[in-house]
Structures are given as structure tokens and as C-alpha cells.
Protein backbone atom coordinates (compact mmCIF):
# COMPACT_ATOMS: atom_id res chain seq x y z
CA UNK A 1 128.33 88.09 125.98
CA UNK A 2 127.60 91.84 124.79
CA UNK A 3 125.37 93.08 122.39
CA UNK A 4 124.94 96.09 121.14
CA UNK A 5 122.54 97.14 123.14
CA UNK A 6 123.77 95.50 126.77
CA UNK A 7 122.60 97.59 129.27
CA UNK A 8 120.15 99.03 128.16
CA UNK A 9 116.63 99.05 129.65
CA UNK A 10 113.21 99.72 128.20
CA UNK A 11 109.63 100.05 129.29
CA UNK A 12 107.38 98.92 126.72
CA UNK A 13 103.60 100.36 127.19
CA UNK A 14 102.95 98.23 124.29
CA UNK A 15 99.85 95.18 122.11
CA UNK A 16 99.10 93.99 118.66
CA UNK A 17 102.29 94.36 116.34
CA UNK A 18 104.31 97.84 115.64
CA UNK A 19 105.33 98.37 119.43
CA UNK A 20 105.99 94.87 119.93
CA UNK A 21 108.23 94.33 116.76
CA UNK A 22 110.10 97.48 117.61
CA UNK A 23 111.00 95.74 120.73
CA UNK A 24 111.34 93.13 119.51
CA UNK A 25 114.41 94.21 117.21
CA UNK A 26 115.93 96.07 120.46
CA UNK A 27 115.65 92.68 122.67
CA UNK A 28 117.71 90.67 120.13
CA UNK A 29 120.25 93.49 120.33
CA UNK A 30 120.53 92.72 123.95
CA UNK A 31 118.11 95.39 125.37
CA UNK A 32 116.45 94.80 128.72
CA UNK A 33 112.50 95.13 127.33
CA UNK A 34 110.11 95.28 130.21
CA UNK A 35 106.51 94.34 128.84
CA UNK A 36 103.96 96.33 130.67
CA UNK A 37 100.95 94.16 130.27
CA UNK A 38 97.24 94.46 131.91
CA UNK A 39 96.56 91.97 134.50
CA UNK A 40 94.44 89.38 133.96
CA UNK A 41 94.22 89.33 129.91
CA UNK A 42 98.20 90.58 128.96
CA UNK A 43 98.80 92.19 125.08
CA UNK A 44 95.50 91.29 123.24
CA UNK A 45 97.84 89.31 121.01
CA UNK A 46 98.12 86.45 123.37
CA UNK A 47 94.83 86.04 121.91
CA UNK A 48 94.43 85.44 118.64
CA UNK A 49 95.48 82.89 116.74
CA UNK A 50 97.46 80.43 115.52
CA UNK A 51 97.18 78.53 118.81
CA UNK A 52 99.44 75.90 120.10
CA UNK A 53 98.43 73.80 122.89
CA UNK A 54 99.98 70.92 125.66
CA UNK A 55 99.35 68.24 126.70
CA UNK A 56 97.73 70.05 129.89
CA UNK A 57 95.58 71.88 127.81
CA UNK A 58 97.44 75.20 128.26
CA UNK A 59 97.38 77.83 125.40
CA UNK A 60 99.66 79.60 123.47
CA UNK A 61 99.63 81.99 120.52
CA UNK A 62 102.04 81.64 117.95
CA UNK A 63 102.03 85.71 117.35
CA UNK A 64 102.74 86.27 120.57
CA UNK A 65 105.42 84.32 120.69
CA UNK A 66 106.87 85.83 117.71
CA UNK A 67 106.60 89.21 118.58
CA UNK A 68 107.37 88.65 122.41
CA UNK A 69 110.92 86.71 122.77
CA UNK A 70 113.78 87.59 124.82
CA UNK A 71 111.48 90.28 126.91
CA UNK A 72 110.23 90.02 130.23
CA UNK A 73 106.62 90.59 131.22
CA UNK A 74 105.30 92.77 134.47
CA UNK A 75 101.60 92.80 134.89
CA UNK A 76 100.59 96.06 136.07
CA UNK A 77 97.03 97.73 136.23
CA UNK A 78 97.73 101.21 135.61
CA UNK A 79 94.57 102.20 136.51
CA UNK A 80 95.32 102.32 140.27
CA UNK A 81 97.64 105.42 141.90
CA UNK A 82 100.19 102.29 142.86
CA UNK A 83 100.49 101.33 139.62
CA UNK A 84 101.38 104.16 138.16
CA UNK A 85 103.63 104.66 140.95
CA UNK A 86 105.27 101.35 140.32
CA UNK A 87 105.64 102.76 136.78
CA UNK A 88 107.50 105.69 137.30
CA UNK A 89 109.76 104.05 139.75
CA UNK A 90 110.31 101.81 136.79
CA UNK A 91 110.98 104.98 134.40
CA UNK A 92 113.67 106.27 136.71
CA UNK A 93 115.65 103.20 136.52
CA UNK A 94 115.32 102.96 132.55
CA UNK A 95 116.59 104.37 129.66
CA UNK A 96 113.12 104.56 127.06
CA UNK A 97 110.05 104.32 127.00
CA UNK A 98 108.36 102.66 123.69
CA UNK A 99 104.48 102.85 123.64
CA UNK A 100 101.51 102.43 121.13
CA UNK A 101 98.60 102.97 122.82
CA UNK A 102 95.43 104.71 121.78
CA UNK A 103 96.48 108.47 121.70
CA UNK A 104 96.34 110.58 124.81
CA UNK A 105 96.15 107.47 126.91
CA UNK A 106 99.21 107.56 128.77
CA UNK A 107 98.42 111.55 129.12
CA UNK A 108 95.13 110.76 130.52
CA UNK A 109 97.26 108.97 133.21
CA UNK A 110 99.63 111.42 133.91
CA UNK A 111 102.56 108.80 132.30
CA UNK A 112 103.05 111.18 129.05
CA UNK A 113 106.80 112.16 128.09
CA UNK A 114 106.51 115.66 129.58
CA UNK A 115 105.27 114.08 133.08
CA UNK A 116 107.88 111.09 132.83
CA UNK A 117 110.64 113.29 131.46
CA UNK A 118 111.06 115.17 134.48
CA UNK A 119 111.50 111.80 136.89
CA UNK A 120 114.14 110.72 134.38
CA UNK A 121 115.43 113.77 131.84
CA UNK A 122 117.86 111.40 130.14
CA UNK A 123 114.48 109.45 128.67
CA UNK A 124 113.75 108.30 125.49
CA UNK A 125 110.07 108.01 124.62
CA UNK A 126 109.18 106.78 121.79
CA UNK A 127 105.56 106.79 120.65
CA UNK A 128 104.37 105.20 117.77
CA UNK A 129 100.31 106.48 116.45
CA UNK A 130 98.41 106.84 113.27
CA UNK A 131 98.79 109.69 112.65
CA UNK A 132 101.28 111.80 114.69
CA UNK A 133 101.65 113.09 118.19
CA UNK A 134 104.83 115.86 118.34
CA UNK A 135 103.47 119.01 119.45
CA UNK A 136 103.57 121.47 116.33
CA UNK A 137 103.50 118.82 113.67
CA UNK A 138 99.42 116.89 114.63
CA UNK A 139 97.04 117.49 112.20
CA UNK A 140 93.60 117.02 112.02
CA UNK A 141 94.01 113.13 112.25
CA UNK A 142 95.96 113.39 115.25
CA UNK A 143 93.57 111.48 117.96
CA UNK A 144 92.25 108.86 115.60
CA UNK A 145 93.05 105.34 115.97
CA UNK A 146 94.75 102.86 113.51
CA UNK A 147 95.39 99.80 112.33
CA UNK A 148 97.88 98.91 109.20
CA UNK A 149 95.42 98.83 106.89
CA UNK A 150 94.37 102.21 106.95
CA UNK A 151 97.97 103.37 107.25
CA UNK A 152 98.68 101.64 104.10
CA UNK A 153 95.24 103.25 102.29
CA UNK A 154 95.93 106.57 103.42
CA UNK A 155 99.50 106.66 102.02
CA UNK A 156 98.86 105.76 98.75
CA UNK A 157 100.19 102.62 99.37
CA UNK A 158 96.86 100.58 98.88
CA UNK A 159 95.94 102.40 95.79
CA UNK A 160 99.19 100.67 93.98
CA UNK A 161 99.01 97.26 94.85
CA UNK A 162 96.64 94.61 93.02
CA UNK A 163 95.35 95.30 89.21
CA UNK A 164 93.54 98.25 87.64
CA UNK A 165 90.42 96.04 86.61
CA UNK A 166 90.09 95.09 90.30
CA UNK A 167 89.80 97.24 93.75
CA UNK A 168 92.84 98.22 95.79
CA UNK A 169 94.49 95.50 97.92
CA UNK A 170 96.67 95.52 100.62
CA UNK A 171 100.06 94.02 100.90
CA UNK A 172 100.66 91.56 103.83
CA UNK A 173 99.14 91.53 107.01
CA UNK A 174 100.52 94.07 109.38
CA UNK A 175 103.34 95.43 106.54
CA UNK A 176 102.82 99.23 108.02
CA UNK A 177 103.35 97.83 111.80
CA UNK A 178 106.30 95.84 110.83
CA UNK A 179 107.49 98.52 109.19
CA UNK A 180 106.75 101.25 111.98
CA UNK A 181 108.51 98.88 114.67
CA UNK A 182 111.51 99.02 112.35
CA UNK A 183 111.72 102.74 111.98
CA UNK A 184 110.81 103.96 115.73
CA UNK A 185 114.16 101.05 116.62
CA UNK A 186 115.62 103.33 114.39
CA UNK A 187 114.50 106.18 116.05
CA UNK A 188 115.34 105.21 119.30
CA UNK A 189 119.00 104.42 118.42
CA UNK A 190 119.29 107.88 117.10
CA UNK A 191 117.75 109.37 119.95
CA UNK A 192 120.75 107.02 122.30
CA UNK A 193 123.31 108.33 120.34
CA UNK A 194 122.06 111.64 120.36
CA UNK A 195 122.04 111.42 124.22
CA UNK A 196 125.38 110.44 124.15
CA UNK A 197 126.46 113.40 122.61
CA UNK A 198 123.62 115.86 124.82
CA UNK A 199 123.33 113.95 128.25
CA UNK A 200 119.51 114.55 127.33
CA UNK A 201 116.52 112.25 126.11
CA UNK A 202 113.74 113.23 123.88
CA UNK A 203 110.30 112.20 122.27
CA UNK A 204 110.31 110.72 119.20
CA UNK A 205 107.19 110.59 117.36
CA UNK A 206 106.68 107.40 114.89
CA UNK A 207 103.54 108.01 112.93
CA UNK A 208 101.85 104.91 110.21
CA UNK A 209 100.85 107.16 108.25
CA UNK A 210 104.22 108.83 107.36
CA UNK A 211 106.25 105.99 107.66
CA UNK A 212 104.25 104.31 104.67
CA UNK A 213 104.40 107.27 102.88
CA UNK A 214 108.18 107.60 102.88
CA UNK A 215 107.91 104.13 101.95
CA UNK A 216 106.11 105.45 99.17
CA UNK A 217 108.30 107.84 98.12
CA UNK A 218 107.89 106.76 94.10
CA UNK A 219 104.69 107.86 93.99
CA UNK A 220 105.96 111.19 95.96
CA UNK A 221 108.47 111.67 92.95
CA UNK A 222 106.38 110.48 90.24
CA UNK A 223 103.54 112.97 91.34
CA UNK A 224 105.64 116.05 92.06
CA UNK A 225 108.03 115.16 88.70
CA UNK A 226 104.72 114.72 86.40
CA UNK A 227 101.72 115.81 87.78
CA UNK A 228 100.68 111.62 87.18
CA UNK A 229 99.19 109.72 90.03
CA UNK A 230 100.78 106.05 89.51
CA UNK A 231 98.37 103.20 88.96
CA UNK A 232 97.48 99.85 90.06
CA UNK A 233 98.70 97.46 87.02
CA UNK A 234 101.13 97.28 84.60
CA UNK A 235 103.79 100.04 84.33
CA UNK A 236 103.77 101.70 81.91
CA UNK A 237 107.42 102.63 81.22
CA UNK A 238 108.93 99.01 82.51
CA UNK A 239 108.39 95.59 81.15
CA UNK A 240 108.37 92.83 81.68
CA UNK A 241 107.82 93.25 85.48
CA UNK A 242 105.83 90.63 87.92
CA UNK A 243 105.38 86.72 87.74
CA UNK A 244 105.88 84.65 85.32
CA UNK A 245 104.37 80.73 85.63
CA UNK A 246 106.91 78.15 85.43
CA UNK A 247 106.99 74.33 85.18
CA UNK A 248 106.15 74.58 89.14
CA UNK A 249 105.02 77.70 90.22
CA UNK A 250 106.02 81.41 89.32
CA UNK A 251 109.24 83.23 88.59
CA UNK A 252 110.15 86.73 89.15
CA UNK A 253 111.27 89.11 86.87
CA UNK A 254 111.94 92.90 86.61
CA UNK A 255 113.54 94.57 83.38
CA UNK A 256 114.10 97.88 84.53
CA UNK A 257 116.26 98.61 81.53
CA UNK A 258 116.96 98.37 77.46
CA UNK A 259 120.52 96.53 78.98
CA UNK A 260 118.40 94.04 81.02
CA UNK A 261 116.47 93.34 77.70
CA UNK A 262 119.05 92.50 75.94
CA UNK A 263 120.26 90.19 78.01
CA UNK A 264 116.80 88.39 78.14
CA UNK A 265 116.34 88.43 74.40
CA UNK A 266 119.51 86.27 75.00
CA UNK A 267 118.78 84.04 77.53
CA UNK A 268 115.00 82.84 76.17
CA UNK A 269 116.20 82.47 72.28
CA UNK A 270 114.62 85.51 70.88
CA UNK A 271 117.37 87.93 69.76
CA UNK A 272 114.96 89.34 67.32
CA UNK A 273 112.79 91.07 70.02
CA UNK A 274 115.67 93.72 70.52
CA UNK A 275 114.98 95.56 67.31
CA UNK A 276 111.03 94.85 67.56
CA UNK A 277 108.97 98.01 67.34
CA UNK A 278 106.89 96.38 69.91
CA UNK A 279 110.05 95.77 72.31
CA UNK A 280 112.64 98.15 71.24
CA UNK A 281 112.23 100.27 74.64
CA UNK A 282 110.38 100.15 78.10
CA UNK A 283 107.43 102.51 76.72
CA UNK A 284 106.97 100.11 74.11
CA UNK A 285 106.87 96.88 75.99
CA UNK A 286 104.45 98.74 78.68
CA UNK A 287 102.35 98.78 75.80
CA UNK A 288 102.53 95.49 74.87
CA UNK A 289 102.99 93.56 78.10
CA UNK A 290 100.81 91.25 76.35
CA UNK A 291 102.50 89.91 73.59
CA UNK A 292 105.35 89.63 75.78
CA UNK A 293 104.00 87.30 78.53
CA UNK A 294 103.36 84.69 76.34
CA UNK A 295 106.66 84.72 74.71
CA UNK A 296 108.17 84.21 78.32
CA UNK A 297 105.51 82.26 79.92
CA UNK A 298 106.20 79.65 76.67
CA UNK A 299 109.85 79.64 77.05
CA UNK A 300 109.07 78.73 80.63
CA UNK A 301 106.62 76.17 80.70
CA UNK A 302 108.94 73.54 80.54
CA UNK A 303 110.98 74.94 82.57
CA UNK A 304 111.18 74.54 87.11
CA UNK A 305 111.55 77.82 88.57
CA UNK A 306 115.46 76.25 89.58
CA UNK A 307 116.30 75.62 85.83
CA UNK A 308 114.87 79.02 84.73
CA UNK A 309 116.52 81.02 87.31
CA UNK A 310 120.28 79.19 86.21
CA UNK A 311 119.62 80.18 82.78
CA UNK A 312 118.62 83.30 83.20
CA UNK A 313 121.53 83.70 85.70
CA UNK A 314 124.00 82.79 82.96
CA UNK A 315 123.12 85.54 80.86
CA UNK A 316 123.23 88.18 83.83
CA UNK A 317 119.72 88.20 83.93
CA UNK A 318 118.28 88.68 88.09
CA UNK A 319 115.49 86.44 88.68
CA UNK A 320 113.86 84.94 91.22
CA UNK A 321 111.24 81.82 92.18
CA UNK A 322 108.32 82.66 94.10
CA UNK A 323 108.81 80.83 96.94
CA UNK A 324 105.44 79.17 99.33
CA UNK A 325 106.16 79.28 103.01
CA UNK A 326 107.09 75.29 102.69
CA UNK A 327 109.82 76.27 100.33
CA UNK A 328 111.18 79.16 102.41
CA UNK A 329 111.73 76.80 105.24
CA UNK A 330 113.23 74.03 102.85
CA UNK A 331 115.82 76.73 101.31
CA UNK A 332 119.18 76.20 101.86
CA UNK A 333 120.20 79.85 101.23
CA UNK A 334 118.07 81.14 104.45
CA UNK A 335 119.19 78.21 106.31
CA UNK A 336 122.49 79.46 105.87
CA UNK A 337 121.71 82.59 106.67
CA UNK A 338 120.32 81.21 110.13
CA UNK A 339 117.06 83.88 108.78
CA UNK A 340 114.52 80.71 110.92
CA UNK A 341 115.54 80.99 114.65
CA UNK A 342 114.30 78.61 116.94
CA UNK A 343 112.71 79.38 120.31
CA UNK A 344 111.60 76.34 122.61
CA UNK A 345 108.74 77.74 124.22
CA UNK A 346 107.58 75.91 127.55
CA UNK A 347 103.63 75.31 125.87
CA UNK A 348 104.23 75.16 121.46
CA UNK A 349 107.28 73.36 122.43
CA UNK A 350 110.73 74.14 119.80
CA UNK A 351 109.14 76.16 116.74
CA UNK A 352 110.73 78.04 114.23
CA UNK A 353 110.48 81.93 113.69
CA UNK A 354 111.75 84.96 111.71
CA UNK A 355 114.93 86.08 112.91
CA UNK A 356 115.62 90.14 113.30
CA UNK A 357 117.74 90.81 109.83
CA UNK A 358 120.63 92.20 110.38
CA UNK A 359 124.05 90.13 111.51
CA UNK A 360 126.60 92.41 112.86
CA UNK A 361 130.09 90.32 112.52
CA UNK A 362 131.72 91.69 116.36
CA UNK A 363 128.09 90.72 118.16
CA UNK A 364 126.79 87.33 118.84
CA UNK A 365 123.74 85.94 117.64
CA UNK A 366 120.81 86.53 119.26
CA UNK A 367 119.26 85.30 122.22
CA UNK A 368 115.87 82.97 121.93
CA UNK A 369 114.58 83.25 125.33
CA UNK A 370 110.75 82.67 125.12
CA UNK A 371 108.48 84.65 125.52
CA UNK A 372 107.06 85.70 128.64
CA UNK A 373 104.13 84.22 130.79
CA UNK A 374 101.83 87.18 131.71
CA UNK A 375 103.28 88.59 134.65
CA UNK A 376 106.35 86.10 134.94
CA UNK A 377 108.94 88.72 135.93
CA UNK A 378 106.68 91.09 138.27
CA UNK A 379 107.89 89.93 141.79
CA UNK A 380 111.64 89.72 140.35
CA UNK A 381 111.48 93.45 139.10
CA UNK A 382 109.73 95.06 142.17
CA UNK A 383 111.41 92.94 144.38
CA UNK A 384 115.19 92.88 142.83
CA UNK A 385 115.07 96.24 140.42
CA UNK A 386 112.93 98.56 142.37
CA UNK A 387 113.42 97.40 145.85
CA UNK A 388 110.22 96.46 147.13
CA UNK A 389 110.02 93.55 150.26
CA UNK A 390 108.10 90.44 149.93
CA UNK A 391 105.28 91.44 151.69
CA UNK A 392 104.96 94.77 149.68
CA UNK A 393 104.65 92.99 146.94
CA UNK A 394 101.87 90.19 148.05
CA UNK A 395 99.60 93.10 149.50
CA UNK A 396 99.84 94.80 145.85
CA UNK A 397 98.96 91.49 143.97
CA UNK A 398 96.00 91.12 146.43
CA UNK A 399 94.88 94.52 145.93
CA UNK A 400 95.17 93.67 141.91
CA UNK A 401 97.64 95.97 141.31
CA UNK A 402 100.28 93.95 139.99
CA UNK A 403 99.89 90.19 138.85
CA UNK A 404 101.63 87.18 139.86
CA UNK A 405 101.96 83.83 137.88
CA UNK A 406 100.54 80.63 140.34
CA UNK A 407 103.29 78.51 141.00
């Protein structure tokens, strides 16, 4: 059936996470994703854990799986003239290019945008980096490598998240690549359309560093507005705001208002709070976020995160229960929202994973083909795609150029 993106083909230079999950997001919209992995080891991913493994003793890992449905995989050592021919015989047949290696790699091999642009000038290349890569816009961070963490430190990101009587923390593992992957697919979808309109590609250039910073972009007005640098902790103009314990477990709560108050005062018994000096406005109860816990937390404790959350709801109140990974995958909401996809992969066997978010009501679902086997797809894709014979295509896996799964 179509998708959105049927017809489409990609080359994806691409390990670890904010490559892959950009891919990712373009595969389940029906995109052709070519994995370009190294011979004999694949994306680095494939090895770490969580593991699965058969009955045969075979190994899988569950992040790789994850990150790696509905693609196919060509092992290629690009290290070797006919591999990097194989590559660009690729790029002439495909429509982007989606990469995240260490910077000035693919330049090093002659497989930058301005070499593979002028094999295929209706390319999109998108490279994702620390720090930056378009040519009038690198600064002195340009050639450094990354991970998320340090994407979400140097954006300010880090600096906001935890408790002002304890160090910065980060958010959840791999937030800045997850959210990188999103924003280059979103990149490359405006560079399609612009094509559309241009009959020309072009390199777009999806850094970490800015993409948490935009994320950021409270801090940005807070900072520019006041001349105040935001801190870890409570807010000090909005309260209350966090997790409140329950009966069993926490609840969420944000009362971004004097309306939102009200309605609170309401719901928990305590009318009397609205006129309060304490409580009469959000400066006041940033002040005195801790007389107000307690009130809550009391009016809670016998309370289940379900029953507080109806009550609250009653009174127009938004709330929410913090939910463990066992009761995400017990919810009937998500269910419902078909948010858990399941892939049967040939080694973990059927296993659940996080489904790309958006549902578009003229597409079908998405596909859950599993992921690749290193190397699963090479002789299909020189052989049927680029037109290589049979015995073209054994000599290059004995030279250990390409790679071909044992039968």
C-alpha cells in the first residue's frame, strides 16, 4: 500500500542513535533506507546491550532492533576504491543521503555532499554533528565529536534538570539523539519538498548542539527578557509544579496559573488557600512550595494515582500518574493508540517496541519488518539495484569489499 514516503530511497552512512532514529522515522513512512554498515562488526549498536538470545546461541541487541526496523542492511568497507565505487553507484540511484559520522569522515573519502552532489544534483544530504558542518555557519567546535550528553550540557539543557542542592543531571538516555533524528526527518522532508518545487537537492546541516538549544528556547527568552539565568529547582514564579506521592506512586501536577489554583483549592478541600498570603499568586507559592506539598501530598496519601487523577479531573484540574515502564505497557490508553508495535525478529523472537508518533488517517500503519542481519541485502542491491552479475559480486565479498550473510 503507499506511504508517504513510497519511493523514496535513502543511503544511510549511519551507528549509535540520532542517524538511526532519523531513519528510522523515514522507514515507517515507507522510505527505502539502505544501512551502510562496516563488514565484519555492522553499527556498533548491534553491540551493546540488552541482549536477546536463541536457542542456537545467536545474539541480538534489543537497541538495534529498535532503531533498525523496516531498513535493509549492505555491508560495505569503504575503505577500498570499490567500495566507494559501489557507494556512489548507490548515490546515483537514490534520493538522500543521511549520515552521522565523525566529522570530515566522509570528506576524507571523497563521499562528502559537494563530491556526491555532482553524481546525483537532485541529492539530499543530510548530516547530523555536534556541533555544525554548513560552510559559513562552523564555529570553533566544528570538528569535535559528540555524544548526547554533552549536547544536552552545552545547551543549557543539563544545567536545568535535577535540584539546586545537587549537581546537574541529564534527562534520559540519548534525549538529544532522539531528538536530532526527529528534526534532520524534518529536515529532509523540507529539503523533498523543496526539490519539488527547484528540481535541486541540498545539504542540510543537523547540529546537537542547536537542536537542544531550540529545545531550550525558555531559557533563551528568560535570559534575553531578564538578564536571569533559570535554575535547577523549584520555579520560582509557578507552583505547585513536579510530583506529588500518592497512595501508589507519584502524580503529576503543573499550576501554571491563579485559574488552575482555583480550581485545585477546589478539588483537595481547601478553598481557603485562594485568599492565603502565602498562595494568593504564583510568586507567592514559589516561595512557599513548602507549605504547599504537604497540603497536597496529605490530601493524596490515601489516595491511588487513578482516584486522584478523576478527582482532580472533575474540577478541570490536568493531572497525570507517573507511570513505570510495567504500567506503560499495561495502559489501555497507549494500547489504543497502537503507541507498542510489535516486530517478530528471527533471534528475540515477537517483542514489543515504540512506535514512530504520528498516525496520518489516508496512510496505513506502519510496516514491522525486522531489522536487518549485517549484510542481509548486499547481493540483492548490487545484484538487482545496481546491476552487478553473480560473479562480480562473489570476487568483491572475497576481496572483503562487501559482506555476505552464510547461508
Amino acid at each position: 500500500m503507499h506511504r508517504p514516503l513510497t519511493g523514496i530511497r535513502i543511503v544511510a552512512l549511519e551507528q549509535y542513535m540520532s542517524a538511526p532514529y532519523c531513519t528510522l522515522l523515514l522507514a515507517d513512512a515507507g522510505a527505502e533506507v539502505i544501512k551502510i554498515e562496516r563488514p565484519g562488526r555492522g553499527d556498533p549498536r548491534r553491540s551493546i546491550p540488552p541482549y536477546a538470545v536463541d536457542d542456537q546461541g545467536q545474539r541480538v541487541a534489543g537497541g538495534f532492533i529498535g532503531y533498525n526496523r523496516n531498513k535493509k542492511s549492505l555491508a560495505l568497507n569503504l575503505r577500498e576504491e570499490a567500495g566507494r565505487q559501489i557507494l556512489k553507484d548507490l548515490v546515483r540511484v537514490s534520493d538522500v543521503v543521511v549520515e552521522n559520522l565523525r566529522p570530515g569522515a566522509t570528506d576524507k573519502m571523497k563521499l562528502g555532499y559537494k563530491q556526491l552532489s555532482k553524481i546525483n544534483p537532485r541529492l539530499v544530504y543530510a548530516a547530523i554533528s555536534g556541533f555544525g558542518r554548513l560552510e559559513g555557519h562552523t564555529g570553533p567546535y566544528a570538528q569535535r565529536p559528540a555524544f548526547d550528553i554533552v549536547a544536552e550540557a552545552m545547551s543549557g539543557v543539563m544545567n536545568l534538570v535535577g535540584f539546586s542542592d545537587k549537581p546537574p543531571s541529564w534527562t534520559i538516555y540519548g534525549m538529544a539523539d532522539i531528538y536530532t533524528g526527529m528534526v534532520t526527518a524534518y529536515g529532509v522532508m523540507l529539503a523533498l519538498f523543496m526539490r519539488e518545487q527547484t528540481g535541486e537537492g541540498q545539504f542540510v546541516d543537523s547540529a546537537m548542539l542547536d537542536n537542544m538549544l531550540a529545545l531550550n528556547e525558555r531559557m533563551v527568552v528568560q535570559y534575553s527578557f531578564t538578564g536571569q539565568s533559570p535554575e535547577r529547582g523549584l520555579m520560582k514564579h509557578i507552583y505547585p509544579r513536579g510530583a506529588f506521592r500518592c497512595q501508589d506512586g507519584y502524580l503529576a501536577l503543573n499550576v501554571p496559573d491563579d485559574i488552575q489554583w482555583r480550581r485545585l483549592c477546589i478539588a483537595i478541600g481547601r478553598e481557603d488557600l485562594q485568599s492565603d498570603s502565602r498562595t494568593i499568586d504564583g510568586t507567592a507559592r514559589g516561595t512557599n512550595a513548602d507549605f504547599i506539598r504537604p497540603i497536597i501530598e496529605n490530601w493524596l496519601a490515601d489516595k491511588t494515582r487513578a482516584q486522584a487523577v478523576d478527582l482532580l479531573e472533575q474540577e478541570g484540574v490536568p493531572s497525570g500518574p507517573v507511570y513505570t515502564a510495567e504500567d506503560v505497557f499495561e495502559n489501555p490508553h497507549i494500547a489504543a493508540r497502537d503507541m507498542l508495535v510489535t516486530v517478530d525478529d528471527p533471534i528475540a523472537g515477537p517483542r514489543k517496541y515504540a512506535r514512530s508518533p504520528l498516525h496520518l488517517s489516508s496512510a496505513p500503519d506502519i510496516p514491522t519488518t525486522p531489522a536487518p542481519q549485517l549484510g542481509e541485502h548486499t547481493r540483492p542491491i548490487l545484484r538487482d539495484l545496481l546491476g552487478y552479475d553473480e560473479t562480480e559480486v562473489e570476487e568483491l565479498a572475497v576481496q572483503g569489499v562487501i559482506e555476505i550473510p552464510k547461508k
